[in-house]
N, C-alpha and C. Protein backbone atom coordinates (compact mmCIF):
# COMPACT_ATOMS: atom_id res chain seq x y z
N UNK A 1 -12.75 24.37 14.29
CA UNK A 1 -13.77 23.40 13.97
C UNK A 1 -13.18 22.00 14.09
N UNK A 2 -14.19 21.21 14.97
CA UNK A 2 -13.59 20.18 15.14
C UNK A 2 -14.03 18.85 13.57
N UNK A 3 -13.37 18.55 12.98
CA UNK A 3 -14.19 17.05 12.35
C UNK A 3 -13.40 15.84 12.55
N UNK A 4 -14.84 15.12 12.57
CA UNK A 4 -15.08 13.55 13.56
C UNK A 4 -15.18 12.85 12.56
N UNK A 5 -14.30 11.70 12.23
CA UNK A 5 -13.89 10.98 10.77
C UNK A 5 -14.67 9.19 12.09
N UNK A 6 -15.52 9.16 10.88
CA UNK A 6 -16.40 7.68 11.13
C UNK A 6 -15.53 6.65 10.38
N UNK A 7 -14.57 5.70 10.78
CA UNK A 7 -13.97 5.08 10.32
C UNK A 7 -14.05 3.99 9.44
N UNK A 8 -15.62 3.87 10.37
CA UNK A 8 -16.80 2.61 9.60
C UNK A 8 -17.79 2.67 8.62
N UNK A 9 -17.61 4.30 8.20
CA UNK A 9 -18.96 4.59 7.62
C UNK A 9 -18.16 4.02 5.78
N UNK A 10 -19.88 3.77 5.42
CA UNK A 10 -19.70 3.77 4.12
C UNK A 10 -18.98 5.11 3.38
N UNK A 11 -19.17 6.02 3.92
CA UNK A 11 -19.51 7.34 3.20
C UNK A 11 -17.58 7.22 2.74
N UNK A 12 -17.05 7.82 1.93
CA UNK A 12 -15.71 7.83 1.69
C UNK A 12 -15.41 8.94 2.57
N UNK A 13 -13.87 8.71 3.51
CA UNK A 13 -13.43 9.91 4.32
C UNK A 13 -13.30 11.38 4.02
N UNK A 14 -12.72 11.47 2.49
CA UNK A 14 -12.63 12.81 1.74
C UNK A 14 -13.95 13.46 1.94
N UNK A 15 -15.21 12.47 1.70
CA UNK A 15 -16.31 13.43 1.61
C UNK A 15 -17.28 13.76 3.13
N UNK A 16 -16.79 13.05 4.15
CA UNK A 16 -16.78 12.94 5.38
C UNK A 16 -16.87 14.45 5.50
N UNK A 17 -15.04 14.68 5.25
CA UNK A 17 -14.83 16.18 5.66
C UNK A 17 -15.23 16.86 4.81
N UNK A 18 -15.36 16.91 3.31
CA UNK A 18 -16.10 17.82 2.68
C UNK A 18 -17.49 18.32 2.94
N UNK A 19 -18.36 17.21 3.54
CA UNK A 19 -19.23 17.37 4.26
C UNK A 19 -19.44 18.16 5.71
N UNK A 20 -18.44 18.02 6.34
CA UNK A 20 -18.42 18.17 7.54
C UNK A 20 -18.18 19.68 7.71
N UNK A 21 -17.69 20.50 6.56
CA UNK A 21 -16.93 21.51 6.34
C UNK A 21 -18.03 22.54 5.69
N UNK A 22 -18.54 21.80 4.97
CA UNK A 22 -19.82 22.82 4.42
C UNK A 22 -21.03 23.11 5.69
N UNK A 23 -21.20 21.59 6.30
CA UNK A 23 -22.00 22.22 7.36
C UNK A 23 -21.45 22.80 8.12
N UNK A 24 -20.51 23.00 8.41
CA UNK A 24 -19.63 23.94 9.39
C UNK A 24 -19.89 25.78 8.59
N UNK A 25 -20.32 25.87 7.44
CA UNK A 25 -20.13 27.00 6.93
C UNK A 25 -21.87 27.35 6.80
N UNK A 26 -22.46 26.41 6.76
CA UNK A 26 -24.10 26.48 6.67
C UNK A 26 -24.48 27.07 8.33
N UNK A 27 -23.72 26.59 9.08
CA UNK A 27 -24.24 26.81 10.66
C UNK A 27 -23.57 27.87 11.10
N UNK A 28 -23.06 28.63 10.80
CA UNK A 28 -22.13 29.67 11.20
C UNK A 28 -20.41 29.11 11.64
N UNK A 29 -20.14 27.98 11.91
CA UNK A 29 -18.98 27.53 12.86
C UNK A 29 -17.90 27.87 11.91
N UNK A 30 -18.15 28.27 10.61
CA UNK A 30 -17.35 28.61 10.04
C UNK A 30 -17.52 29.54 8.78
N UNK A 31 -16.67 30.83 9.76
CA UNK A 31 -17.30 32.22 9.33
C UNK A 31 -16.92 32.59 7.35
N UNK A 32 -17.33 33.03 6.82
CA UNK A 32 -16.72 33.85 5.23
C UNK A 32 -15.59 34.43 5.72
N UNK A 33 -14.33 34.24 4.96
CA UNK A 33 -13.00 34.55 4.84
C UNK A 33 -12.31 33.24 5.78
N UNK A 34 -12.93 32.57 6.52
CA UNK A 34 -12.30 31.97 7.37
C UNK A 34 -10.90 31.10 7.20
N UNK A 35 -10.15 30.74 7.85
CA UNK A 35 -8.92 30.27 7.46
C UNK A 35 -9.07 28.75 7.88
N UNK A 36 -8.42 28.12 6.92
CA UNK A 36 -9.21 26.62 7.12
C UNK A 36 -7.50 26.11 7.22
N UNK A 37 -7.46 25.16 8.29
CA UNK A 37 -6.06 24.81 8.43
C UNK A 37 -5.68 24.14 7.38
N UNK A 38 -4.36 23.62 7.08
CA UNK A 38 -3.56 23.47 6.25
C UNK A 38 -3.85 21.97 6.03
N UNK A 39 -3.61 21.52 4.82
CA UNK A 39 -3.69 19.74 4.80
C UNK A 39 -3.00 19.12 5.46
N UNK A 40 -1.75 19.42 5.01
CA UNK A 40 -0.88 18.52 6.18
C UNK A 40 -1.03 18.49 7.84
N UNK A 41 -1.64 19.77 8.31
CA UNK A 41 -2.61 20.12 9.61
C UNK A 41 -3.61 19.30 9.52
N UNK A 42 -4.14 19.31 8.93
CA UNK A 42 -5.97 18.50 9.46
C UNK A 42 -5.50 16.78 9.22
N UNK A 43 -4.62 16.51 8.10
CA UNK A 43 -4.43 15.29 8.25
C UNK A 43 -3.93 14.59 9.51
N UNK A 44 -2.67 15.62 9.92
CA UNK A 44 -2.19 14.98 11.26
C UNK A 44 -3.07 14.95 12.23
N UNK A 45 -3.90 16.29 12.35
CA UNK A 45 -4.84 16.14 13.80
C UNK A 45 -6.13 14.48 13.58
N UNK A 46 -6.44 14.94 12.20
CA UNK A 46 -7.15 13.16 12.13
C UNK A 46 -6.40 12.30 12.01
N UNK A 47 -5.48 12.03 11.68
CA UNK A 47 -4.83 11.05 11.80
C UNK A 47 -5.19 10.11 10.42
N UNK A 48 -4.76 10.69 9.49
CA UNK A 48 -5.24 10.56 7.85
C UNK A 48 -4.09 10.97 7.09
N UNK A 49 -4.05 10.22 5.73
CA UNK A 49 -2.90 10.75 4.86
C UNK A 49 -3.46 12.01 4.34
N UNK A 50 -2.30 12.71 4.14
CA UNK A 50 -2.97 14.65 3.40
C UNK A 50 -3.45 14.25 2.24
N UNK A 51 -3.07 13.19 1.62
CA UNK A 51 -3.95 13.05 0.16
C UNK A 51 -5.29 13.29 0.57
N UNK A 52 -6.22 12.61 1.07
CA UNK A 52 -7.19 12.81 1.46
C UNK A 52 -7.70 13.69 1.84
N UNK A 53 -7.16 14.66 2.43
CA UNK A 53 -7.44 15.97 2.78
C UNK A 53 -7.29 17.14 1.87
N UNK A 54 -6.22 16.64 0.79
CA UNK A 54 -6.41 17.39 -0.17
C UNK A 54 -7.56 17.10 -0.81
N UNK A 55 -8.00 16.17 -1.52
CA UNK A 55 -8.91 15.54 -2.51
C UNK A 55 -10.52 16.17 -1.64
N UNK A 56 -10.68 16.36 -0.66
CA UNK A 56 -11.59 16.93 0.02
C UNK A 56 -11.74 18.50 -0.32
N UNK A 57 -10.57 19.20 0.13
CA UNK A 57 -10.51 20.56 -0.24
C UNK A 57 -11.08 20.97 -1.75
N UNK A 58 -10.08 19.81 -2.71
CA UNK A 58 -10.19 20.26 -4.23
C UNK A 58 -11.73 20.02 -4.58
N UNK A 59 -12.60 19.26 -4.01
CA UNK A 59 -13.86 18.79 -3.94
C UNK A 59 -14.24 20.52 -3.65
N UNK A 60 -14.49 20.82 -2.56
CA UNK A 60 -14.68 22.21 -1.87
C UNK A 60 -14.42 23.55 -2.75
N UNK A 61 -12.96 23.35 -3.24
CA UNK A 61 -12.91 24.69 -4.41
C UNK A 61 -13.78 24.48 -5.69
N UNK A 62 -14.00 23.08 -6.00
CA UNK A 62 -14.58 22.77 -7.11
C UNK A 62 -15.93 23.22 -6.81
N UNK A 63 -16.54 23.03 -5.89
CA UNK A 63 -17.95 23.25 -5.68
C UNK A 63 -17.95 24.78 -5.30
N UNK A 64 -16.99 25.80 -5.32
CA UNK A 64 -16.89 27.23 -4.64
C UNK A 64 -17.37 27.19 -3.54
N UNK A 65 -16.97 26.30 -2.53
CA UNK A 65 -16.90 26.76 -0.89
C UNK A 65 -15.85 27.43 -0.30
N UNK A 66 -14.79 27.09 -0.74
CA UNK A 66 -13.39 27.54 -0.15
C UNK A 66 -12.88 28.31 -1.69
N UNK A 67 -11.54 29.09 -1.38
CA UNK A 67 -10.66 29.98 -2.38
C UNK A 67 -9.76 28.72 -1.88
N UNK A 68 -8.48 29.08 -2.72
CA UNK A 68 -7.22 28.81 -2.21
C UNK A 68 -5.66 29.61 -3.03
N UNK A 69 -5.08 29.66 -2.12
CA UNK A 69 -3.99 30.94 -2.51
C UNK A 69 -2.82 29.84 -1.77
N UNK A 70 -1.70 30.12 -3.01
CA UNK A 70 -0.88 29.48 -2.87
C UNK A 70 0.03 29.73 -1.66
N UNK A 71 0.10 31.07 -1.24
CA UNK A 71 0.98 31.38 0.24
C UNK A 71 0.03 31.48 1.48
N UNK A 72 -1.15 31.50 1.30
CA UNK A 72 -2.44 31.62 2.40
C UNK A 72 -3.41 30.78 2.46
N UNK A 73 -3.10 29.40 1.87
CA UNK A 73 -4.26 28.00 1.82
C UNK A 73 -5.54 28.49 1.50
N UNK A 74 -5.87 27.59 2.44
CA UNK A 74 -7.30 27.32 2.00
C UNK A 74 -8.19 28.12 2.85
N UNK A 75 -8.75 29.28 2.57
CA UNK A 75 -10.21 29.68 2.97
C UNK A 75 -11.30 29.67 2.99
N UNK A 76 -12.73 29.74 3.85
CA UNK A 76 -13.66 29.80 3.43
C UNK A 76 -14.45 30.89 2.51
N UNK A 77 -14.77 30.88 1.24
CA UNK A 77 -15.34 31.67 0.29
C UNK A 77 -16.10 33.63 1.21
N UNK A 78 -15.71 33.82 0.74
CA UNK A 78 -16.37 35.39 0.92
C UNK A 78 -18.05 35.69 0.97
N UNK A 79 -18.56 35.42 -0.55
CA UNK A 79 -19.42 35.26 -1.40
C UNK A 79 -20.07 33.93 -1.78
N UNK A 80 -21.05 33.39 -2.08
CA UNK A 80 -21.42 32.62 -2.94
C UNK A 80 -22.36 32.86 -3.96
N UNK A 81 -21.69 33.74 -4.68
CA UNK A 81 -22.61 33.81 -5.45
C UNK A 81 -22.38 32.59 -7.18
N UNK A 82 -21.31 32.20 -6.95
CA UNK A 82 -20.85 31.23 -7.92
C UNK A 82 -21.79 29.45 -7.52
N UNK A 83 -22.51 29.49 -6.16
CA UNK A 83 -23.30 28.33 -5.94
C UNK A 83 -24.66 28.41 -6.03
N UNK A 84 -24.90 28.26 -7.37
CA UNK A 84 -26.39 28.14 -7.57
C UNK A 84 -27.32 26.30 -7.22
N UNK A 85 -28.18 26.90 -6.01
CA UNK A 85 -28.58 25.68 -6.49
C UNK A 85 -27.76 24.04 -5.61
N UNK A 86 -28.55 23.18 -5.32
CA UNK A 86 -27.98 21.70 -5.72
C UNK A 86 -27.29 21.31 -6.31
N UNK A 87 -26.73 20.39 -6.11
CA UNK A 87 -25.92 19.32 -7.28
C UNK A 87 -26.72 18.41 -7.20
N UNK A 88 -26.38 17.81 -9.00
CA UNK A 88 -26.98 16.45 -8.80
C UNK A 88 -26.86 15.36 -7.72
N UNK A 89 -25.48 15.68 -7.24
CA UNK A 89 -25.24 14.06 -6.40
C UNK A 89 -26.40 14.97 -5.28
N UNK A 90 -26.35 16.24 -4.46
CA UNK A 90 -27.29 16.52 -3.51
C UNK A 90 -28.81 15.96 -3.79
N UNK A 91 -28.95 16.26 -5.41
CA UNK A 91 -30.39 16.58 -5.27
C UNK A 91 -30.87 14.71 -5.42
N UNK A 92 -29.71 13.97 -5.68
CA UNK A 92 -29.89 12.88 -5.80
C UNK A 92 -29.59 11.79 -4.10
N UNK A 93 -29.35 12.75 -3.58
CA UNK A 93 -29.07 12.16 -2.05
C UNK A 93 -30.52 13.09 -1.10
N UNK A 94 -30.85 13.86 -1.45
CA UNK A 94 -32.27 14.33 -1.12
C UNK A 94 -33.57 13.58 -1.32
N UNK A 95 -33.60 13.05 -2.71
CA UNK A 95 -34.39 12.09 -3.52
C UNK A 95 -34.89 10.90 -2.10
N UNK A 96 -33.24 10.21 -2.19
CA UNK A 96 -33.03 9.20 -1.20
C UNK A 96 -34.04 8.73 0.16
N UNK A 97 -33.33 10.23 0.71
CA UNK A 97 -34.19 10.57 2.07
C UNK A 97 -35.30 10.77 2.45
N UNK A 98 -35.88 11.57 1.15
CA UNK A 98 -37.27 11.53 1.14
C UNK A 98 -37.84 10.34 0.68
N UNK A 99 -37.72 9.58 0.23
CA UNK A 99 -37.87 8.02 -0.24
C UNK A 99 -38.22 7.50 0.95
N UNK A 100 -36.84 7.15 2.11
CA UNK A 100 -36.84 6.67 3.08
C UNK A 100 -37.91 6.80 4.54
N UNK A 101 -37.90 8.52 3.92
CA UNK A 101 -38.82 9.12 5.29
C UNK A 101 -40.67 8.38 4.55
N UNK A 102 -40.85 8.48 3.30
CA UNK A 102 -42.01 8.41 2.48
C UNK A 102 -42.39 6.68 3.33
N UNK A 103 -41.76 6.04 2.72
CA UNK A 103 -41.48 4.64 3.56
C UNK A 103 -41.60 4.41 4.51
N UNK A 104 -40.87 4.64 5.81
CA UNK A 104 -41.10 5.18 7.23
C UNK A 104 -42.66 5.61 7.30
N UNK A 105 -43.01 5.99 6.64
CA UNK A 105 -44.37 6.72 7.35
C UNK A 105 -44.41 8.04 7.76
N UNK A 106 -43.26 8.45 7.56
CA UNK A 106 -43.24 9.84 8.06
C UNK A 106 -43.80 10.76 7.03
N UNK A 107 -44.90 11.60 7.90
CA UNK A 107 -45.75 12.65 7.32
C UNK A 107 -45.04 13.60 6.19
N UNK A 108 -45.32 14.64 5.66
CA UNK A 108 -44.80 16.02 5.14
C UNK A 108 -44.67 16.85 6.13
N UNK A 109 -45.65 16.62 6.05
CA UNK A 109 -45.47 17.52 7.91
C UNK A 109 -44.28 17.68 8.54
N UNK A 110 -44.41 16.07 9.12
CA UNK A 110 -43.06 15.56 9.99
C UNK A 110 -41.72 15.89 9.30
N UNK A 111 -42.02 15.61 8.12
CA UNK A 111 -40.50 15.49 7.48
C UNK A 111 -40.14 17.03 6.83
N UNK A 112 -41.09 17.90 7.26
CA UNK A 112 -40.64 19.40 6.73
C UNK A 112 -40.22 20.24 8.05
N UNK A 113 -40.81 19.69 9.53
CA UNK A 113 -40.57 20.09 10.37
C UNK A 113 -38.69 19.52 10.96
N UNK A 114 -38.53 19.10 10.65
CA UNK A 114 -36.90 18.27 10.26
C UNK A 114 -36.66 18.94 10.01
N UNK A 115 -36.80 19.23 8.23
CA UNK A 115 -35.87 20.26 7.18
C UNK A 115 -35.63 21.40 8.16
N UNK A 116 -36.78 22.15 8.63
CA UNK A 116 -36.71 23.74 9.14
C UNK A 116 -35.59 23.36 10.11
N UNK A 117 -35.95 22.96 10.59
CA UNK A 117 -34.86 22.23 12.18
C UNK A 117 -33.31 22.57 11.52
N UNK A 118 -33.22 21.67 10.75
CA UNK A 118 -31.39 21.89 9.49
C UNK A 118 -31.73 23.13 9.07
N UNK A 119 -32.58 24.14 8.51
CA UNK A 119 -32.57 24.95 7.63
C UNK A 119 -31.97 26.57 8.16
């Protein structure tokens, strides 16, 4: 899996890839059990300090996307049955969008035919 770090974006880099990593697991690109390279790996290939790449991961175990085992890193979760649900910051970055699209002019319609599109 490739991830593409926006240098300019507001968004903070850690959550870049924390982001980038869940949709990678929502779309198939990244299968259950999967082996997720090493921090000091993903930092060098982005070209990022591993802090950051850690603080991403620990984001990821915290939310039960990934396991992690001290001689076998970081994997992608098996199961989810430990993720119920949204988080606030999601359901509060959902809020957002629909705000924006409401604004825009964009229908229910329109803006559910989107969702399915991601879904």
């Amino acid at each position: 899996m490739v991830i593409a770090i926006d240098v300019a974006s507001q968004v903070p880099i850690y959550r870049q890839i924390r982001d980038q990593i869940v949709l990678g697991i929502a779309d198939g690109r990244l299968a259950a059990g999967e082996q997720l390279p090493t921090v000091r790996g993903l930092a060098e290939e982005i070209g990022i300090n591993s802090m950051t790449v850690n603080k991403a991961y620990q984001l990821l175990k915290q939310e039960g996307y990934i396991v992690t085992e001290r001689r076998n890193g970081a994997k992608v979760r098996e199961s989810y049955s430990g993720v119920k649900g949204l988080s606030m910051e999601a359901e509060r970055e959902l809020a957002r969008i629909i705000s924006e699209a409401k604004v825009a002019g964009i229908t229910e319609e329109a803006f559910f035919e989107v969702c399915r599109k991601y879904f």
